[in-house]
N, C-alpha and C. Protein backbone atom coordinates (compact mmCIF):
# COMPACT_ATOMS: atom_id res chain seq x y z
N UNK A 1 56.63 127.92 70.15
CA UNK A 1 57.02 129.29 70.39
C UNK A 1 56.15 129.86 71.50
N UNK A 2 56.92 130.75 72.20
CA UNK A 2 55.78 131.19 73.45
C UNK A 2 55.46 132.24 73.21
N UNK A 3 54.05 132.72 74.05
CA UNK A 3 53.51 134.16 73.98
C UNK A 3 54.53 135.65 73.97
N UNK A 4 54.33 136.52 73.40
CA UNK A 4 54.89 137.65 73.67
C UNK A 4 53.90 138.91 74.02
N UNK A 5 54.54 138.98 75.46
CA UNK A 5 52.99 139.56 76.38
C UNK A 5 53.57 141.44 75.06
N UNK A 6 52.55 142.08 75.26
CA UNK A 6 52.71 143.28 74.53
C UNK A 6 54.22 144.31 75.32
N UNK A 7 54.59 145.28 74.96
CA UNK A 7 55.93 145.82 75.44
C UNK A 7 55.52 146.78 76.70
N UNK A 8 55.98 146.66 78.00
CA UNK A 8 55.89 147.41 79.46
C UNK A 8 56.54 147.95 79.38
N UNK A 9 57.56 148.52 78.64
CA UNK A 9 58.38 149.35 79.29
C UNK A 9 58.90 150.24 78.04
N UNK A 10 59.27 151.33 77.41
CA UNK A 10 59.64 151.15 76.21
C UNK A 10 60.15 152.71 76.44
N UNK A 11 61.78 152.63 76.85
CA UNK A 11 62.76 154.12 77.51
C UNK A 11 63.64 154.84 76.08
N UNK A 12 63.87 155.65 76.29
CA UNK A 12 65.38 156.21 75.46
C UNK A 12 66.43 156.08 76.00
N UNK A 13 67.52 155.85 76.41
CA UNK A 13 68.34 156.06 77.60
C UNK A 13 69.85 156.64 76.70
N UNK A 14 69.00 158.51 77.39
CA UNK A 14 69.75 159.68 76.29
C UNK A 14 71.47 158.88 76.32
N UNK A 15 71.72 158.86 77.74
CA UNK A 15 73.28 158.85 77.71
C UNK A 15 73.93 157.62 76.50
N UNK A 16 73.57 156.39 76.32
CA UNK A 16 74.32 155.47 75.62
C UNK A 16 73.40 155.88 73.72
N UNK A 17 72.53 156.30 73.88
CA UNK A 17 71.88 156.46 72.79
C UNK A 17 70.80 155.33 72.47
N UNK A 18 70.63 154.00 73.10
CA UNK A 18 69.57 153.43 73.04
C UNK A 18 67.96 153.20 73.25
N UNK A 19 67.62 152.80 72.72
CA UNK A 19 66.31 152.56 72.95
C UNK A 19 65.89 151.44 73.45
N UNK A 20 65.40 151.40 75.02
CA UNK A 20 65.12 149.65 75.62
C UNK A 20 63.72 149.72 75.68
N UNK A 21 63.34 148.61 75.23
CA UNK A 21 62.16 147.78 75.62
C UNK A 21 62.18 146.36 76.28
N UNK A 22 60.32 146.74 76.92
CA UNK A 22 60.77 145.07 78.10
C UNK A 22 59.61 144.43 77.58
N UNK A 23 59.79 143.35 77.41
CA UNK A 23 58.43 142.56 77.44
C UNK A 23 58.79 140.55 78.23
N UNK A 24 57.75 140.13 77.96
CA UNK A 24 57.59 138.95 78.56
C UNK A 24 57.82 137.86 77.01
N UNK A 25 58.50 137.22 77.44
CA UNK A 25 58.17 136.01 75.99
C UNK A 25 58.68 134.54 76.70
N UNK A 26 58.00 133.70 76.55
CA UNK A 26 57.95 132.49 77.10
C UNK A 26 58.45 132.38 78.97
N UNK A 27 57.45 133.09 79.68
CA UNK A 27 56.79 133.58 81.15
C UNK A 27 58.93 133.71 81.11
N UNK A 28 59.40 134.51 80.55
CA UNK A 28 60.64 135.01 80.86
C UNK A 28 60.90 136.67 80.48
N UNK A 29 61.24 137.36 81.47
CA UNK A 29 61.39 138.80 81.43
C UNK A 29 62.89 139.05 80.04
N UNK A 30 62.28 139.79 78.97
CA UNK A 30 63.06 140.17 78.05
C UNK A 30 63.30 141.95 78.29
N UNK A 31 64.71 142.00 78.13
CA UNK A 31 64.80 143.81 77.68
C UNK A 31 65.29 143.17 75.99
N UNK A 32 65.10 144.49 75.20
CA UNK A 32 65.60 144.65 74.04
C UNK A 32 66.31 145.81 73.96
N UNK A 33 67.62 145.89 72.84
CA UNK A 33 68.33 147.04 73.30
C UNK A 33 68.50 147.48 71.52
N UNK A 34 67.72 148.63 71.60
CA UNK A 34 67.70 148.95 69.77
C UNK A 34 69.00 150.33 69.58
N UNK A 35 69.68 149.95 67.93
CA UNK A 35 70.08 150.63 67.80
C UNK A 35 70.65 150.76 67.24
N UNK A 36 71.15 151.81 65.66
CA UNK A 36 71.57 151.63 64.29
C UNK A 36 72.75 151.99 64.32
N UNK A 37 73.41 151.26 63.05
CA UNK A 37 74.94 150.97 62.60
C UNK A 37 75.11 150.09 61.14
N UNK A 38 75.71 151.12 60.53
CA UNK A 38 75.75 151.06 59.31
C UNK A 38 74.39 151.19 58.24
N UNK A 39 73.64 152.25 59.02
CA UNK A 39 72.49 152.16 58.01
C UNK A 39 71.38 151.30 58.18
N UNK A 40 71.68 150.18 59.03
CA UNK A 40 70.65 148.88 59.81
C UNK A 40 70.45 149.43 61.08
N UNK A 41 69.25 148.70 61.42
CA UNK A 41 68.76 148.76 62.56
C UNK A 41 68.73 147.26 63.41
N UNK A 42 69.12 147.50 64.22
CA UNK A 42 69.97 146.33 64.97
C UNK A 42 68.70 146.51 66.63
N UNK A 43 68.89 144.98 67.12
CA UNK A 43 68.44 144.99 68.30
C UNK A 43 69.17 144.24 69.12
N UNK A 44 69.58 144.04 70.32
CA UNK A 44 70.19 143.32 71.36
C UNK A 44 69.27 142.88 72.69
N UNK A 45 68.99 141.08 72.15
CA UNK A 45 67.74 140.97 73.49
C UNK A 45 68.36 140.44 74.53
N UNK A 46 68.11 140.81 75.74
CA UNK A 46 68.41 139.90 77.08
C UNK A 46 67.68 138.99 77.49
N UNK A 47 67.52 137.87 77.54
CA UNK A 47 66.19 137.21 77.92
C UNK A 47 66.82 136.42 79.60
N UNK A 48 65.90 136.91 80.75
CA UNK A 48 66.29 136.73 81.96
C UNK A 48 66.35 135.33 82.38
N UNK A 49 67.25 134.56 82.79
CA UNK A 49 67.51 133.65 83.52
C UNK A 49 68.00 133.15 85.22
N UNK A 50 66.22 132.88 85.59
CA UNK A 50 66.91 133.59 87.04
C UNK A 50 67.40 132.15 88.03
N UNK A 51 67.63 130.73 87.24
CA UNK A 51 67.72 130.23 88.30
C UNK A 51 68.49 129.10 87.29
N UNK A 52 68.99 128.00 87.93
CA UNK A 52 69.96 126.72 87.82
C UNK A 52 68.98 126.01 86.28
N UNK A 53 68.02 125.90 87.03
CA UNK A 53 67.36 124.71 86.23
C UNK A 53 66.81 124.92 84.76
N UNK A 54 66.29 126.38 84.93
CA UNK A 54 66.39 126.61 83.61
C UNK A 54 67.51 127.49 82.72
N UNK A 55 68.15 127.72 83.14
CA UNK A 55 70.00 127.74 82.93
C UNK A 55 69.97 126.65 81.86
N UNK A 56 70.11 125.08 82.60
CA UNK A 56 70.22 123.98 81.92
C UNK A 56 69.37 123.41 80.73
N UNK A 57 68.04 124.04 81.03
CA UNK A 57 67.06 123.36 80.40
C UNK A 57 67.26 123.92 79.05
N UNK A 58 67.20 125.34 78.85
CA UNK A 58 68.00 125.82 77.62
C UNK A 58 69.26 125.59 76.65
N UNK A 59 70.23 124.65 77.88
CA UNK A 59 71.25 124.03 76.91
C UNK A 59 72.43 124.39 77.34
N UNK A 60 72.73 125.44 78.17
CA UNK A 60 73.86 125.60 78.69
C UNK A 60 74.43 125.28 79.88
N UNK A 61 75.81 125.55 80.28
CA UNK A 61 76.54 124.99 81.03
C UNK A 61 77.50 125.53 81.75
N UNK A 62 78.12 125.28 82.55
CA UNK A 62 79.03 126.29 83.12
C UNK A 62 80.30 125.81 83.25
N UNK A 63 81.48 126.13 83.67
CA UNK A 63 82.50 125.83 83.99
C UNK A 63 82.77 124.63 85.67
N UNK A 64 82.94 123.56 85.24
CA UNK A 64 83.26 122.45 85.91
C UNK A 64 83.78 124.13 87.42
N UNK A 65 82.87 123.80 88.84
CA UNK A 65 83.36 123.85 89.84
C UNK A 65 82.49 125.36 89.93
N UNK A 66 82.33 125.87 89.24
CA UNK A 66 81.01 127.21 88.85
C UNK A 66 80.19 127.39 89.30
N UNK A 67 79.50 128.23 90.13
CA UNK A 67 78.14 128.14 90.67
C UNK A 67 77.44 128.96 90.21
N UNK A 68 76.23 128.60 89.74
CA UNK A 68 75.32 129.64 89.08
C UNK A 68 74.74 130.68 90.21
N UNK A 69 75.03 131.72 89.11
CA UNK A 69 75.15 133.51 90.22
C UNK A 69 73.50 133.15 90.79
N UNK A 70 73.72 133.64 92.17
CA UNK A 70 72.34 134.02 92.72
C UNK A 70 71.99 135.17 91.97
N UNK A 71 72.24 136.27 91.38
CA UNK A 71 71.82 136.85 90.82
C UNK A 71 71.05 136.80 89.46
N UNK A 72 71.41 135.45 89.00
CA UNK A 72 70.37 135.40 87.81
C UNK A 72 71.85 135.28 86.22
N UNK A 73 71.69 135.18 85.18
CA UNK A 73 72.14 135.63 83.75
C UNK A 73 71.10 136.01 83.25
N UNK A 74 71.86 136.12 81.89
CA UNK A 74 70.96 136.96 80.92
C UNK A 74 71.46 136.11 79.82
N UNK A 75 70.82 135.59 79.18
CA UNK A 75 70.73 134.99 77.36
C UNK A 75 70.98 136.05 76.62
N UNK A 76 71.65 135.89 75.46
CA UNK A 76 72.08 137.56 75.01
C UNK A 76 71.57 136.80 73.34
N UNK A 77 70.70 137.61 72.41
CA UNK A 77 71.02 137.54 70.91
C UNK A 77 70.66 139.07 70.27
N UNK A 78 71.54 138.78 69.59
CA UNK A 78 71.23 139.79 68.49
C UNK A 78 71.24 140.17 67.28
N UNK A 79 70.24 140.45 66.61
CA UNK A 79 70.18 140.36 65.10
C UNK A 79 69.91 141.56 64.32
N UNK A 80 69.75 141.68 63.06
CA UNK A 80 69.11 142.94 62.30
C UNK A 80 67.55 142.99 62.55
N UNK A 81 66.82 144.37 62.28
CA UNK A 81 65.44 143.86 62.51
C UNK A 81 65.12 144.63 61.36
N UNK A 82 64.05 143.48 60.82
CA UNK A 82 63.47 143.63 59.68
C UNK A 82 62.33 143.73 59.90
N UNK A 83 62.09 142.72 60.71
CA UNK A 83 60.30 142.56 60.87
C UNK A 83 60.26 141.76 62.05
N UNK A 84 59.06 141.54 62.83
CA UNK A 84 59.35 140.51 64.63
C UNK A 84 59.35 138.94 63.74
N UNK A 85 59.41 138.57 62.55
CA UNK A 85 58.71 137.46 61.77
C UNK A 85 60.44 137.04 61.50
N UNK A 86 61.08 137.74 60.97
CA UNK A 86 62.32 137.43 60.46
C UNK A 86 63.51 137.24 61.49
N UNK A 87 63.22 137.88 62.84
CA UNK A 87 64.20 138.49 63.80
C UNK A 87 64.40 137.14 64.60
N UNK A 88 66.18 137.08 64.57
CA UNK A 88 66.23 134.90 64.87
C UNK A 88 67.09 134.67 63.61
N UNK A 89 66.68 135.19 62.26
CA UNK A 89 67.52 134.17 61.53
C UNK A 89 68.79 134.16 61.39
N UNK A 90 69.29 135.27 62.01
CA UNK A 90 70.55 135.53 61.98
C UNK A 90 71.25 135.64 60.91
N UNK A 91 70.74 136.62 59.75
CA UNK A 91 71.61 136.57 58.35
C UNK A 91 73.23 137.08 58.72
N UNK A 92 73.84 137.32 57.75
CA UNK A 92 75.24 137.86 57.88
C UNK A 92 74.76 138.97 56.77
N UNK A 93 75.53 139.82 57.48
CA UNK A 93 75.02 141.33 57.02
C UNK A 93 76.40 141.84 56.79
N UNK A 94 76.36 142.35 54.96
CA UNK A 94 77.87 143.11 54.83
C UNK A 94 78.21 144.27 54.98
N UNK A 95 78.99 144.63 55.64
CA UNK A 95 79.28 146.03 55.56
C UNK A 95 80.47 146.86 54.91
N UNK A 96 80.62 147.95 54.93
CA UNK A 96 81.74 148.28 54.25
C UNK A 96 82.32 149.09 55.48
N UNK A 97 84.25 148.87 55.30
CA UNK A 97 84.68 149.16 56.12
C UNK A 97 84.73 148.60 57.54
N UNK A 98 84.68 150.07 58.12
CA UNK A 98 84.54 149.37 59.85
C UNK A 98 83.02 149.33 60.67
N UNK A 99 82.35 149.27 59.62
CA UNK A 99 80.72 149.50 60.00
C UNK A 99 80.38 148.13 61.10
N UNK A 100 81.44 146.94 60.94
CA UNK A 100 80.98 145.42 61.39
C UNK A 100 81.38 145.70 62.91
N UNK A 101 82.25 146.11 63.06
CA UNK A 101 83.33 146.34 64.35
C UNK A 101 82.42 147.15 65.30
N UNK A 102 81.90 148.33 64.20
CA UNK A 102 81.10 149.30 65.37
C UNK A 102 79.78 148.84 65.92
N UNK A 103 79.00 147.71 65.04
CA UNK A 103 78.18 146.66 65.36
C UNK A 103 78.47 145.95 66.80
N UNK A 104 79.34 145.14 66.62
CA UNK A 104 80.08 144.40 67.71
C UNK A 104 80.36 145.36 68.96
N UNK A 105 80.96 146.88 68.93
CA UNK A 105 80.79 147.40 70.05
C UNK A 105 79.92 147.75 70.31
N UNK A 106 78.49 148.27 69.44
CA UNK A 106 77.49 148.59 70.54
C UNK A 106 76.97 147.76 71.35
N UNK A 107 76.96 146.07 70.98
CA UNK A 107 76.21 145.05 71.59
C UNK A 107 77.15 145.02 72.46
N UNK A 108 78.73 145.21 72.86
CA UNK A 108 78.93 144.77 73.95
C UNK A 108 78.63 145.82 74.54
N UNK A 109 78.40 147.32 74.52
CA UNK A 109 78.17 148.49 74.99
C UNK A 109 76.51 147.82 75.83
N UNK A 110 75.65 147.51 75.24
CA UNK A 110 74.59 147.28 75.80
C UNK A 110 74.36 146.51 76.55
N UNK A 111 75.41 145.11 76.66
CA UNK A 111 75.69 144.15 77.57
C UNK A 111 75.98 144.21 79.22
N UNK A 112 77.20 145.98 78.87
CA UNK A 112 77.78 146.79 80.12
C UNK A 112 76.44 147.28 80.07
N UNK A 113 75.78 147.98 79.96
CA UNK A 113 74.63 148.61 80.36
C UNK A 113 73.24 148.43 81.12
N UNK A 114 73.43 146.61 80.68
CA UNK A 114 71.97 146.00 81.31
C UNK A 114 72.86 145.46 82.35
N UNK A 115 74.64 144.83 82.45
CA UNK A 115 74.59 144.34 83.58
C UNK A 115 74.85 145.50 84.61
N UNK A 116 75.23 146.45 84.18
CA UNK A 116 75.48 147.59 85.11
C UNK A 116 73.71 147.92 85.89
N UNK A 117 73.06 147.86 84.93
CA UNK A 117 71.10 148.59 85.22
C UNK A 117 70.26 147.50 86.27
N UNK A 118 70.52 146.26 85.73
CA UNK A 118 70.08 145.12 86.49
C UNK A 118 70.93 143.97 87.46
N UNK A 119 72.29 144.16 87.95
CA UNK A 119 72.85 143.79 88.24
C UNK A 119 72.84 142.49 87.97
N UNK A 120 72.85 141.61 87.47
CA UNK A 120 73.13 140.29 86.34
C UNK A 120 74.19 139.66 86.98
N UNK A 121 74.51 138.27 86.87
CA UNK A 121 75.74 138.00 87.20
C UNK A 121 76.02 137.46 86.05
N UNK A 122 75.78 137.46 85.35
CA UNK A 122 76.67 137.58 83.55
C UNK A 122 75.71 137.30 82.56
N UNK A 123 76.23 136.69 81.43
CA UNK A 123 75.59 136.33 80.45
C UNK A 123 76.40 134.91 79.64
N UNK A 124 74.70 135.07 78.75
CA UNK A 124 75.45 133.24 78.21
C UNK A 124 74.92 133.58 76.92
N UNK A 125 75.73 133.12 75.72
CA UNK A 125 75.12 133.17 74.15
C UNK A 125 75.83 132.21 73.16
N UNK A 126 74.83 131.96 72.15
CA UNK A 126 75.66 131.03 71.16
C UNK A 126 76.24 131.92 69.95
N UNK A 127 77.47 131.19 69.41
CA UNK A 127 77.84 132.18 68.30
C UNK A 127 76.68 131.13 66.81
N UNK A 128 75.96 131.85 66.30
CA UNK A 128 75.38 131.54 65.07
C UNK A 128 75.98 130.30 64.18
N UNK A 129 75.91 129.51 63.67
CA UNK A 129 76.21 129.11 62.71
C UNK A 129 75.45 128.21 61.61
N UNK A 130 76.51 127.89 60.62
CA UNK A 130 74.96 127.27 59.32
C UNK A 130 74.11 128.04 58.85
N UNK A 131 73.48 127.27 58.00
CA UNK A 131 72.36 128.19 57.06
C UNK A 131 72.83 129.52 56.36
N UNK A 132 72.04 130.52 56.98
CA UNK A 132 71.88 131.90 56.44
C UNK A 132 72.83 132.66 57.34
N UNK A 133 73.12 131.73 58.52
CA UNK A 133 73.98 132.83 59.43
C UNK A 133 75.43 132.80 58.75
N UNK A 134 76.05 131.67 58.21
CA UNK A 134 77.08 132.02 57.26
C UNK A 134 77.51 132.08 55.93
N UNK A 135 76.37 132.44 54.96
CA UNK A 135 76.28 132.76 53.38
C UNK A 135 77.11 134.01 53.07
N UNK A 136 78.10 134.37 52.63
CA UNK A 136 79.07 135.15 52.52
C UNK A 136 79.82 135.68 53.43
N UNK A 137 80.03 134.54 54.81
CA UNK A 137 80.95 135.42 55.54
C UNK A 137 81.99 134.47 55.45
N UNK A 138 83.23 135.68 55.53
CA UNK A 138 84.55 134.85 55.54
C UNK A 138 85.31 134.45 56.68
N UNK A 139 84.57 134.90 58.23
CA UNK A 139 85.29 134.40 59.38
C UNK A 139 84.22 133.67 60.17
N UNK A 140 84.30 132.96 60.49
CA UNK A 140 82.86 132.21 61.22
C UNK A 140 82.47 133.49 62.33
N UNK A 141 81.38 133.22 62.84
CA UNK A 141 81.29 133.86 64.14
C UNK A 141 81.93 133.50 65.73
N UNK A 142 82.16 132.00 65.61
CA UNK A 142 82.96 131.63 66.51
C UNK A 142 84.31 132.40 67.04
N UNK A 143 84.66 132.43 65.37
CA UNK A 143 86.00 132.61 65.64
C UNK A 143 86.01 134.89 66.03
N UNK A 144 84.82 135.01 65.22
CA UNK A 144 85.25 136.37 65.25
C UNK A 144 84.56 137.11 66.96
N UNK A 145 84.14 135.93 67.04
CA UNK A 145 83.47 136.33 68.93
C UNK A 145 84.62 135.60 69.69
N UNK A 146 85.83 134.32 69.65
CA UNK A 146 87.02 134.36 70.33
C UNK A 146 87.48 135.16 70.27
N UNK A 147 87.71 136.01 68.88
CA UNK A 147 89.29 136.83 69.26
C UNK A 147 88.12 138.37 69.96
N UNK A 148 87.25 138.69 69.84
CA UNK A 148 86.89 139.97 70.61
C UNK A 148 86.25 139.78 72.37
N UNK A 149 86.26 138.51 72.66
CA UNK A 149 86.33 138.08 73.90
C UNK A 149 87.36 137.90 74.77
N UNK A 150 88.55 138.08 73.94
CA UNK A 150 90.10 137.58 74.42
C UNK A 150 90.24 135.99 74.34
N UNK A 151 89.64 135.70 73.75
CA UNK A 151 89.95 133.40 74.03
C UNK A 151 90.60 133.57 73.24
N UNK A 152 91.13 134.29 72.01
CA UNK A 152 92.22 133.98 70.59
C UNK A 152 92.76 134.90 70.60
N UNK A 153 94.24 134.76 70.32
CA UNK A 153 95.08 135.73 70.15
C UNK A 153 96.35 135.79 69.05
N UNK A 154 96.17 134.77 68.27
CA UNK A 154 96.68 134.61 67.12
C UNK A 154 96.36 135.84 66.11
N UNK A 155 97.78 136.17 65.60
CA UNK A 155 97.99 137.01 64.28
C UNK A 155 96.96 136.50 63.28
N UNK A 156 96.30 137.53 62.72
CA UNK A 156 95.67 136.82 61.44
C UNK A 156 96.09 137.53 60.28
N UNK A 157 95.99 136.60 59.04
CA UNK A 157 96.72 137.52 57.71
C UNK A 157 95.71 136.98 56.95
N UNK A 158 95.69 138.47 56.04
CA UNK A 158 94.93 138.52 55.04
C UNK A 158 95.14 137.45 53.82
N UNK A 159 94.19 137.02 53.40
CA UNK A 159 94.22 135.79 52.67
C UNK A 159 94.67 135.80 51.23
N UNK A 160 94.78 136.95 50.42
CA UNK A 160 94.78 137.83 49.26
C UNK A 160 96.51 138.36 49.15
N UNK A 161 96.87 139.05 50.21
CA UNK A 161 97.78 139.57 49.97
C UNK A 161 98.86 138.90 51.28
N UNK A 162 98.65 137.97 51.91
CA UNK A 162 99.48 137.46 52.83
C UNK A 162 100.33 138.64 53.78
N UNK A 163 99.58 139.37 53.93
CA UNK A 163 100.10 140.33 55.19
C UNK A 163 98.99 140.88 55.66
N UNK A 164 99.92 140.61 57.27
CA UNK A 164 98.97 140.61 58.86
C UNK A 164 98.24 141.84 59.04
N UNK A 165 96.95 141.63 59.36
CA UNK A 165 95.85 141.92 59.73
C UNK A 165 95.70 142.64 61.29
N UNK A 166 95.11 143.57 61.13
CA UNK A 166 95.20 144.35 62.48
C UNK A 166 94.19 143.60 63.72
N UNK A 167 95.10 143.37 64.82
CA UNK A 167 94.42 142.61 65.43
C UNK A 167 92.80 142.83 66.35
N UNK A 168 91.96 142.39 66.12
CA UNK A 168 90.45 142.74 66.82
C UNK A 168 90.68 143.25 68.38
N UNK A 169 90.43 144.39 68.85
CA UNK A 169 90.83 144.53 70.19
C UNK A 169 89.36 143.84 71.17
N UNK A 170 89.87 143.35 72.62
CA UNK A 170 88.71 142.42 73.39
C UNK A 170 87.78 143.77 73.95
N UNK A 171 86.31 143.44 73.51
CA UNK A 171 85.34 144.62 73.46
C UNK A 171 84.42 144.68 75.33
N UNK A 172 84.83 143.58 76.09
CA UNK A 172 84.38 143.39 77.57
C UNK A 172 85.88 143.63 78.41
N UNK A 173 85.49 144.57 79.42
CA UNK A 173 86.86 144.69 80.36
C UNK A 173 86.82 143.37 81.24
N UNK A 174 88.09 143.46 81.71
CA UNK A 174 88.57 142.37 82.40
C UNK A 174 88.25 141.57 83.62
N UNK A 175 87.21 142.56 84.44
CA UNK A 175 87.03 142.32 85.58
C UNK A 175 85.62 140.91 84.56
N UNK A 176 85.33 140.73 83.70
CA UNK A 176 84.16 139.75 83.20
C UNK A 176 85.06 138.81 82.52
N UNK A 177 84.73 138.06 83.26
CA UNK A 177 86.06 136.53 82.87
C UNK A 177 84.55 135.48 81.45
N UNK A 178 85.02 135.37 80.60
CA UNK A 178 84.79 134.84 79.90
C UNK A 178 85.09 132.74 79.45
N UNK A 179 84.00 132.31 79.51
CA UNK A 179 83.90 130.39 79.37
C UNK A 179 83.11 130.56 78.59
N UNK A 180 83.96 129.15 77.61
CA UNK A 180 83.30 128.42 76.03
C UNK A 180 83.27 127.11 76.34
N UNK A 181 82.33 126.80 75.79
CA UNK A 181 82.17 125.21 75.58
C UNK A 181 81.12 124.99 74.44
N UNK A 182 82.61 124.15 73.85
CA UNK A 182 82.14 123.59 72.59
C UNK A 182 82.14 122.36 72.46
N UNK A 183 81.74 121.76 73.20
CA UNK A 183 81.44 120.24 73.81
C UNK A 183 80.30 119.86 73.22
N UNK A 184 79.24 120.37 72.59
CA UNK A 184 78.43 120.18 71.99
C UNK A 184 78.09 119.96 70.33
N UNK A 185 79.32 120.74 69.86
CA UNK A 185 79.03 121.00 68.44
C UNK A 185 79.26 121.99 68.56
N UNK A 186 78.37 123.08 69.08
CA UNK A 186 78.70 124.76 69.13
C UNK A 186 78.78 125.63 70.06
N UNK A 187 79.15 126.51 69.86
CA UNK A 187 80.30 127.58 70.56
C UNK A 187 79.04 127.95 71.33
N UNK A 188 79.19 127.77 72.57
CA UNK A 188 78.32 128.51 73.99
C UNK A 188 79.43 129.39 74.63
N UNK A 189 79.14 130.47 75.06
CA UNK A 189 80.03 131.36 75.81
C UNK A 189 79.17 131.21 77.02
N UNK A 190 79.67 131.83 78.01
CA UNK A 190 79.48 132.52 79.50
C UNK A 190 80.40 133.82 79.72
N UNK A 191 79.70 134.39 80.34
CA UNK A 191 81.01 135.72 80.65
C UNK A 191 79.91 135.93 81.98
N UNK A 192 81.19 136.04 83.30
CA UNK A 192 80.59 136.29 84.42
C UNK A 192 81.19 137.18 85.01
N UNK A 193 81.59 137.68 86.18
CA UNK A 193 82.10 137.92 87.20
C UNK A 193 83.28 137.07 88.21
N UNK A 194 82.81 136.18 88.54
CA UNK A 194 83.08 135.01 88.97
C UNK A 194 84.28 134.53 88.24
């Protein structure tokens, strides 16, 4: 695990309602993007990726013919925060109602926000899986990060009462073209520009 230099930067940013912090963790520039829903307190980290090689070295990949943005990506996770000790494990957290949905839009809300603040040429993330990340959930994360990315567009029906389910609307506008590869075992996204 690498150092985490102490926090440089630590804003409100009145208009979206967040709270960013920057720090350093493994000689890589992190923002964090805090901010509650459903009663939790949630964080969204960017961790900066400014060049090819360590792009790769982390595990990801791009689309056959792709050139990695001179501008850099951003690694995207985000979890509940409990404590800096727990934050990573990625539990599945229940909510009632539409508390999950409004989750899912603030992180993409904060996604538009850092690539809008730092001009980024996209981002790359894994959807969770195994362990603790799926102990009572009933849609994987794969699947519930295809259909709000636009990669799935299949009707879904409720499992109980066999009638269709309102469909997840895609939470990134269009001009951010979205790549998966699951060539590995698990679901890597990209969402660029490009």
């Amino acid at each position: 695990m690498g150092l985490v230099s102490p926090i440089e930067e630590d804003v409100y940013l009145e208009e979206s309602g967040f709270r960013r912090k920057k720090f350093v963790y493994d000689k890589r520039v992190h923002h964090s993007y805090i901010f509650v829903a459903g009663g939790e307190v949630y964080t969204v980290v960017f961790g900066s990726i400014k060049d090819e090689k360590t792009f790769q070295k982390i595990g990801y990949s791009l689309e056959p013919g792709m050139a990695f943005p001179h501008n850099g990506m951003s690694e995207v996770y985000f979890d509940i925060w409990i404590d800096r000790e727990s934050f990573g494990d990625f539990r599945h957290v229940k909510f009632k109602g539409l508390a999950g949905g409004v989750v899912l839009e603030q992180v993409a809300l904060a996604m538009l926000q850092h690539y809008q603040t730092f001009d980024i040429g996209g981002f790359v993330f894994q959807a969770a899986s195994g362990g603790v990340a799926d102990i009572d959930r009933k849609t994987s994360l794969e699947e519930t990060y295809d259909y709000i990315l636009g990669l799935k567009h299949e009707q879904r029906y409720n499992k109980k009462t066999g009638l269709p389910k309102g469909k997840p609307r895609k939470l990134l506008p269009d001009f951010l073209k979205v790549y998966k590869d699951d060539s590995t075992g698990r679901a890597c996204y990209a969402v660029t520009s490009q």
